[in-house]
N, C-alpha and C. Protein backbone atom coordinates (compact mmCIF):
# COMPACT_ATOMS: atom_id res chain seq x y z
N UNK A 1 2.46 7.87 20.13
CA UNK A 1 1.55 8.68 20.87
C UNK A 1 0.52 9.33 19.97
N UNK A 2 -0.66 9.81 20.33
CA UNK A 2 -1.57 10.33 19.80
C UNK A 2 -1.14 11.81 19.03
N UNK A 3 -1.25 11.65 18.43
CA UNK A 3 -1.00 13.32 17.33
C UNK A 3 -0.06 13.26 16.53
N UNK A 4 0.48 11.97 16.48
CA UNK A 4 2.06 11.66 15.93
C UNK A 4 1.67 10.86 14.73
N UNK A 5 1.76 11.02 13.65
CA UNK A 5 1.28 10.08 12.36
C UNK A 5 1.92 8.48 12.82
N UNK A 6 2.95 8.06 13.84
CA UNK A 6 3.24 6.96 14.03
C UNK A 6 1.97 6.73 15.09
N UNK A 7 1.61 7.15 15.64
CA UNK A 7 0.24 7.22 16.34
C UNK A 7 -1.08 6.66 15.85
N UNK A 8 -1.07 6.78 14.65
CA UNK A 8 -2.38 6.63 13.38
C UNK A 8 -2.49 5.64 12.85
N UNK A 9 -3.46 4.91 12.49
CA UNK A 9 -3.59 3.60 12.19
C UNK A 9 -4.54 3.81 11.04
N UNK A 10 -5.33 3.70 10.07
CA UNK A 10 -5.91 3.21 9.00
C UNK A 10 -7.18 2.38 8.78
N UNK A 11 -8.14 2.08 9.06
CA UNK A 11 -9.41 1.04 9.26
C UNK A 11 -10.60 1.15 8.33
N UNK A 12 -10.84 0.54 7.55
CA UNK A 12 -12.09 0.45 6.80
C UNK A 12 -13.39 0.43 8.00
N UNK A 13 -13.99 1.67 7.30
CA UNK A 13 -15.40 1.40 8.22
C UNK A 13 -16.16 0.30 7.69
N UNK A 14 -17.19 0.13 8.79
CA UNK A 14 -18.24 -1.19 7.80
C UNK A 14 -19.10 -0.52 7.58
N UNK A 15 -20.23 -1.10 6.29
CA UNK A 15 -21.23 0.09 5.94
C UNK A 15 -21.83 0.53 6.55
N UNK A 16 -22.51 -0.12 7.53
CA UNK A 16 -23.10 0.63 8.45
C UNK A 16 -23.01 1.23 9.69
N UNK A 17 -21.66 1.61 9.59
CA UNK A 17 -20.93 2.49 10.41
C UNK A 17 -21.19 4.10 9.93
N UNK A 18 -21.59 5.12 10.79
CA UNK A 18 -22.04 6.27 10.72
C UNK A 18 -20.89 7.52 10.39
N UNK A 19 -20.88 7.88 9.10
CA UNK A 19 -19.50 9.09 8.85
C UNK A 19 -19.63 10.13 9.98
N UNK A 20 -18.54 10.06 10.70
CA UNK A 20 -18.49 11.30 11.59
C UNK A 20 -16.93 11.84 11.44
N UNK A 21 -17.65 13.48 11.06
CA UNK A 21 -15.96 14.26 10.68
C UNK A 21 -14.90 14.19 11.97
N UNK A 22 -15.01 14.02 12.58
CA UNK A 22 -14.44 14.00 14.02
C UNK A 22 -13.42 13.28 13.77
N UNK A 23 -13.39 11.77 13.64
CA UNK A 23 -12.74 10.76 13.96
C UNK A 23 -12.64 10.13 12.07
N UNK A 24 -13.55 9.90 11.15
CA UNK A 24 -13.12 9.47 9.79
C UNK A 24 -12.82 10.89 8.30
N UNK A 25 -12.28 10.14 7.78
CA UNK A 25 -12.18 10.99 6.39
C UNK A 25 -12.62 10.30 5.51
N UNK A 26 -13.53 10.67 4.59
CA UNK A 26 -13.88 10.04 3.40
C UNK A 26 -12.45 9.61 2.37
N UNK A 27 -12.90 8.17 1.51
CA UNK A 27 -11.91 8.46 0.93
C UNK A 27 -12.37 8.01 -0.58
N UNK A 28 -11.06 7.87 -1.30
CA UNK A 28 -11.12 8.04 -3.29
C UNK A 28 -10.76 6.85 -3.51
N UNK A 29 -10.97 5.69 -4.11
CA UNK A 29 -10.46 5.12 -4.59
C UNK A 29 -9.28 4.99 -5.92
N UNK A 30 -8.00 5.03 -5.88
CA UNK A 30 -7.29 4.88 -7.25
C UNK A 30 -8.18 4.62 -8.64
N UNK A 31 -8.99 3.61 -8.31
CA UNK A 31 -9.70 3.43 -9.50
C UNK A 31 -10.54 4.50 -10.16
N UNK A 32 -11.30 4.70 -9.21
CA UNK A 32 -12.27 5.88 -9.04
C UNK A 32 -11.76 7.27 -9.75
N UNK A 33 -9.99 7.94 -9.33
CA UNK A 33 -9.73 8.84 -9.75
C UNK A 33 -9.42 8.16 -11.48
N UNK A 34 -8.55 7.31 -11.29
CA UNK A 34 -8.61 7.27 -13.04
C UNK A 34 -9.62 6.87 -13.91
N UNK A 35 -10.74 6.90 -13.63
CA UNK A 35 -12.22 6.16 -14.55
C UNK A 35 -12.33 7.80 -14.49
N UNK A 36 -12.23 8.88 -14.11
CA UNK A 36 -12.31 9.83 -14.66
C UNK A 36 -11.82 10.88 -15.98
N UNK A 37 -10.33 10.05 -16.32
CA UNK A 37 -9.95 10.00 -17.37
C UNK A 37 -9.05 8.96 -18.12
N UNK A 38 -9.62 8.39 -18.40
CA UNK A 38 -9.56 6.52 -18.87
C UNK A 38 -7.86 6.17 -19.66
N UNK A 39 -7.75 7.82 -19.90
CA UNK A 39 -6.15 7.74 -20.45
C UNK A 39 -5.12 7.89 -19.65
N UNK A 40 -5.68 8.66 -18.60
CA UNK A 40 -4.54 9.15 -18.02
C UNK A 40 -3.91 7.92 -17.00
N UNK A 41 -2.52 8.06 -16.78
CA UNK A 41 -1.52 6.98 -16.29
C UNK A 41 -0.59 7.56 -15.15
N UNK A 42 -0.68 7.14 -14.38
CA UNK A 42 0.13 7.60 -13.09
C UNK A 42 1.66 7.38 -12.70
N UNK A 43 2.00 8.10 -12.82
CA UNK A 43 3.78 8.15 -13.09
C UNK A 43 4.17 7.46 -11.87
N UNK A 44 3.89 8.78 -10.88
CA UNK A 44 4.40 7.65 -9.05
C UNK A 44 3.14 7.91 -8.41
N UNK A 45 3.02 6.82 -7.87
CA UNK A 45 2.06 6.34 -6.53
C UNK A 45 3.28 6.01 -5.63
N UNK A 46 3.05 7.25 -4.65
CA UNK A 46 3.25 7.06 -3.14
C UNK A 46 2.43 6.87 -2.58
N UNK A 47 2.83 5.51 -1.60
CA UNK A 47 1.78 5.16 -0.63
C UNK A 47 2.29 5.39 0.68
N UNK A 48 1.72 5.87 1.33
CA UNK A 48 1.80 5.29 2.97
C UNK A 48 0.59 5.44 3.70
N UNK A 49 0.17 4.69 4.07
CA UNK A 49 -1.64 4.60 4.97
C UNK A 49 -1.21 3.57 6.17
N UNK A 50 -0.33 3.49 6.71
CA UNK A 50 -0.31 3.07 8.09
C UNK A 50 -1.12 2.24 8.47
N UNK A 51 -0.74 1.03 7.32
CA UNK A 51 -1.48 -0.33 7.83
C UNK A 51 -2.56 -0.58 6.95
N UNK A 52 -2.88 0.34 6.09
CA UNK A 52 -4.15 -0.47 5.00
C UNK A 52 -3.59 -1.17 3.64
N UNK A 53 -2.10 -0.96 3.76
CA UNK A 53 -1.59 -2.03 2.31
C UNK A 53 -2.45 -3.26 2.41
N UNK A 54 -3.32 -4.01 3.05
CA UNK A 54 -3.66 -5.43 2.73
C UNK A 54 -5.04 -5.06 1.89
N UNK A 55 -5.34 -4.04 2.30
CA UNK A 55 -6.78 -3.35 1.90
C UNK A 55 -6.59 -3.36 0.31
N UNK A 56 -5.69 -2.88 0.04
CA UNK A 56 -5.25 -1.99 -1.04
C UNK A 56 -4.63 -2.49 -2.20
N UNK A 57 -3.56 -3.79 -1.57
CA UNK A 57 -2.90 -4.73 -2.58
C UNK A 57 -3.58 -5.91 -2.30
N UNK A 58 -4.70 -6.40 -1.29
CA UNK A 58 -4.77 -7.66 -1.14
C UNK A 58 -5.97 -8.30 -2.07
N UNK A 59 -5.74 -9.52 -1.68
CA UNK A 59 -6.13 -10.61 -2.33
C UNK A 59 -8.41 -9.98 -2.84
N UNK A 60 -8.38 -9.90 -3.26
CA UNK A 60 -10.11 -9.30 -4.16
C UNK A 60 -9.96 -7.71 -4.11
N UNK A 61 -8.57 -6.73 -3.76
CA UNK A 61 -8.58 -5.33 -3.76
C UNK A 61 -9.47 -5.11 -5.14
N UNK A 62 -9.40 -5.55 -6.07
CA UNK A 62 -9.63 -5.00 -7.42
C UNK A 62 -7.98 -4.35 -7.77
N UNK A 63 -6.63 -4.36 -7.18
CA UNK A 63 -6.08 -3.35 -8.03
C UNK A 63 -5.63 -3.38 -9.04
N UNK A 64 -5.81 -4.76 -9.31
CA UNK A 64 -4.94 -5.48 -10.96
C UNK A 64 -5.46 -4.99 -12.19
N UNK A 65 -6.72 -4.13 -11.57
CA UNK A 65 -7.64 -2.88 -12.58
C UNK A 65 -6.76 -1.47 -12.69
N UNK A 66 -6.16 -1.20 -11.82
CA UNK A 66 -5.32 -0.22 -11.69
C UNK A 66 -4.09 0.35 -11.96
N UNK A 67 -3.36 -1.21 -11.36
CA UNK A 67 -2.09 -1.34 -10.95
C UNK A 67 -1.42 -1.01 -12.77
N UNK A 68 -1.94 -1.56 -13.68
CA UNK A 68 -1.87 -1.38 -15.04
C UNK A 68 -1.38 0.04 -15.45
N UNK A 69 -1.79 1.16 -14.92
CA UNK A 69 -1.77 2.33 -15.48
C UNK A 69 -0.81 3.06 -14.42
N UNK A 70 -0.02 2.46 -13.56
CA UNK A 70 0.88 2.75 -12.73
C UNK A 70 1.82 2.83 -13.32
N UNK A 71 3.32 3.64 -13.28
CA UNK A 71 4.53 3.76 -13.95
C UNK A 71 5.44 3.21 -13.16
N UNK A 72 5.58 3.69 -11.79
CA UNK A 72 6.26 3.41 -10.37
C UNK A 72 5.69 3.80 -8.94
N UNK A 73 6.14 2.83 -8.13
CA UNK A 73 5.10 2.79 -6.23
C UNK A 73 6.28 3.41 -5.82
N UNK A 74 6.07 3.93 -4.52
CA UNK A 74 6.92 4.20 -3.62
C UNK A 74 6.45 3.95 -2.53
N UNK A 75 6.29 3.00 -1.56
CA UNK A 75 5.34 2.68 -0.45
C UNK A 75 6.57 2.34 0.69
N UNK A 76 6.12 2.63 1.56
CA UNK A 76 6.78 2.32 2.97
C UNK A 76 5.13 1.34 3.38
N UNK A 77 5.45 -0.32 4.09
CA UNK A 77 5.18 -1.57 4.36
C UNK A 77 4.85 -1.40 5.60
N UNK A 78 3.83 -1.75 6.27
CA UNK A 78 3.78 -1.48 7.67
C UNK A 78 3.38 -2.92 8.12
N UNK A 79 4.29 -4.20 8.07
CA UNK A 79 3.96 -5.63 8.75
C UNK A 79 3.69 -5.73 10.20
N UNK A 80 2.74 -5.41 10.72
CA UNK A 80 2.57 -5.67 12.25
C UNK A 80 1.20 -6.60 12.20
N UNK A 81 0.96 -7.05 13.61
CA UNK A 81 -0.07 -7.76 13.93
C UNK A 81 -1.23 -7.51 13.37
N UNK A 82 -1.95 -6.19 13.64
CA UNK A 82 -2.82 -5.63 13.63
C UNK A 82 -2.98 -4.83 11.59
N UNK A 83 -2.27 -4.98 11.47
CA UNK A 83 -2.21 -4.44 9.91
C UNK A 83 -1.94 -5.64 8.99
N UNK A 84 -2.18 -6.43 9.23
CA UNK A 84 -1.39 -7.60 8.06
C UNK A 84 -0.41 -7.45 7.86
N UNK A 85 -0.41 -8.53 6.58
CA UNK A 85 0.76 -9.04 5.50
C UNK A 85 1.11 -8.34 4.78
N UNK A 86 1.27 -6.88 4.98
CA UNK A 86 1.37 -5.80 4.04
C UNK A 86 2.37 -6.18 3.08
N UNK A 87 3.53 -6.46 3.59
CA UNK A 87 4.88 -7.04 2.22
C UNK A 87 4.35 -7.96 1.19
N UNK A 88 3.69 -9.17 1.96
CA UNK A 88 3.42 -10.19 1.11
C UNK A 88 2.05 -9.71 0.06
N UNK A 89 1.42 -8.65 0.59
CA UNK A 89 -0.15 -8.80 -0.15
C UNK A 89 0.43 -7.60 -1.10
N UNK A 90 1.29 -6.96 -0.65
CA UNK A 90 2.17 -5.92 -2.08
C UNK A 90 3.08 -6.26 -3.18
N UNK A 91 3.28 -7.69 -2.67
CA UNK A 91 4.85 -8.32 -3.44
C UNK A 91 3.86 -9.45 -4.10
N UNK A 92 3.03 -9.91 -3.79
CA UNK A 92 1.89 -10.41 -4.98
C UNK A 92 1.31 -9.66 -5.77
N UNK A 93 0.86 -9.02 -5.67
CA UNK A 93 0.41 -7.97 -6.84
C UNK A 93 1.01 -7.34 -7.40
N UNK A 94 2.45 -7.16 -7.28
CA UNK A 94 3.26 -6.33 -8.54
C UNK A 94 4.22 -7.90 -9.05
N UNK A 95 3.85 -8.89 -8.81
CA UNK A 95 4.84 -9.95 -9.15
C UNK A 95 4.08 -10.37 -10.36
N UNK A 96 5.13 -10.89 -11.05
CA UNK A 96 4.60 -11.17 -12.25
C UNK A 96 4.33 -9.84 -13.73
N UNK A 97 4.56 -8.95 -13.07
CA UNK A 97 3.36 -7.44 -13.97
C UNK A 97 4.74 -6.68 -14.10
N UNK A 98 5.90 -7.41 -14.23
CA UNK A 98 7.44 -6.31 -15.24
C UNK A 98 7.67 -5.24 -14.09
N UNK A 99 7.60 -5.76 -13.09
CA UNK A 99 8.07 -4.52 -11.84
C UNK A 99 9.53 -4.95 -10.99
N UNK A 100 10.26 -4.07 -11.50
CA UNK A 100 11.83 -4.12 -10.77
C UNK A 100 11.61 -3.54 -9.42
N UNK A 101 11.80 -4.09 -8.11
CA UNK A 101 12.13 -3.83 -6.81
C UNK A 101 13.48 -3.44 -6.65
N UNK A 102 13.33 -2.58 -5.48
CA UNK A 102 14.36 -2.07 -5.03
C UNK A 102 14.18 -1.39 -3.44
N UNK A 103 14.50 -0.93 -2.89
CA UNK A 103 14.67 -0.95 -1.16
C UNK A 103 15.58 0.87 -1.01
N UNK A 104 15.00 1.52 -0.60
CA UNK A 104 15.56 3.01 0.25
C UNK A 104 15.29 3.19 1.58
N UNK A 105 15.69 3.11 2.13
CA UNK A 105 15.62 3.46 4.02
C UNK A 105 14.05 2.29 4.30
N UNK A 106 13.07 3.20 4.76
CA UNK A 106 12.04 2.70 4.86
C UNK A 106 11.05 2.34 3.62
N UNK A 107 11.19 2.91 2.38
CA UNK A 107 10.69 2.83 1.27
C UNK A 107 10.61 1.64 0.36
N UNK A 108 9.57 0.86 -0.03
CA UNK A 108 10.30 -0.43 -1.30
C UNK A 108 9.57 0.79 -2.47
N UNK A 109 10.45 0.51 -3.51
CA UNK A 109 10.33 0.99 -4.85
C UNK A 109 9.87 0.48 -5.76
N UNK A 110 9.20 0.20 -6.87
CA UNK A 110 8.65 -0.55 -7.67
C UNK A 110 8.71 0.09 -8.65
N UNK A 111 9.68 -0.27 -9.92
CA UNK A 111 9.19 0.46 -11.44
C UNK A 111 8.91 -0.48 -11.80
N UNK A 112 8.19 -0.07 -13.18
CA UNK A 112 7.54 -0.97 -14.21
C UNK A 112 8.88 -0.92 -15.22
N UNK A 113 9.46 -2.37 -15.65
CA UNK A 113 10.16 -1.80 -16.45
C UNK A 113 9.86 -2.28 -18.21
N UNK A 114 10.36 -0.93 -18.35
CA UNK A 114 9.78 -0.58 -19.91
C UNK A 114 9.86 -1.92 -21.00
N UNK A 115 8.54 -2.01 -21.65
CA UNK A 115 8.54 -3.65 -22.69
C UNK A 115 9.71 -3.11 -23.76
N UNK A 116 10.25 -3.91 -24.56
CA UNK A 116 10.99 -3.84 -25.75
C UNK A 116 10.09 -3.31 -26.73
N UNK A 117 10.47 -2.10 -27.84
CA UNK A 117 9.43 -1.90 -28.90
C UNK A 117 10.02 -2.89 -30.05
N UNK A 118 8.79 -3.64 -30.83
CA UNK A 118 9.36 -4.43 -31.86
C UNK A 118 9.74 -3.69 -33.46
């Protein structure tokens, strides 16, 4: 129902769609906050955006610019019709990149796990 965050859905405007405070919120890109300080590294990223994981992990997101300076995700997956492949477009982009999965209620987990020092 309406007012209920299960209620809420997530949508990229198109550019020439008109910002109105009413109905959108501006938003930050991950990248965006860390190009502000090029060192700094993000311990946990919690996600939940109710359906924009394809946005976010998918296929030209840019996050493989990002995803780098991540430590561990905590995202709850929202696979429905209308939201995509959220599992699959999240489980490609941390595959391959030293990330141990793991599963809590509604939550998948993702650490990075630590390289060997030589």
């Amino acid at each position: 129902g309406a007012g209920f965050e299960w209620g809420r859905h997530v949508e990229e405007c198109a550019p020439e769609d008109e910002f109105s405070a009413n109905d959108s919120i501006r938003a930050v890109t991950i990248e965006n906050l860390l190009a502000e300080d090029p060192d700094q590294r993000i311990g946990l990223l919690k996600v939940d955006i109710e359906g924009a994981e394809t946005s976010l992990f998918g296929e030209h997101s840019g996050c493989e610019n990002w995803l780098q300076k991540v430590d561990q995700i905590a995202i709850e997956l929202h696979d429905t019709r209308t939201s995509g492949e959220a599992s699959r477009c999240f489980l490609a982009a941390v595959s391959g990149g030293g990330w141990e999965l793991s599963q809590s209620g509604e939550l998948t987990l993702a650490r990075r796990v630590p390289r060997p020092r030589n």
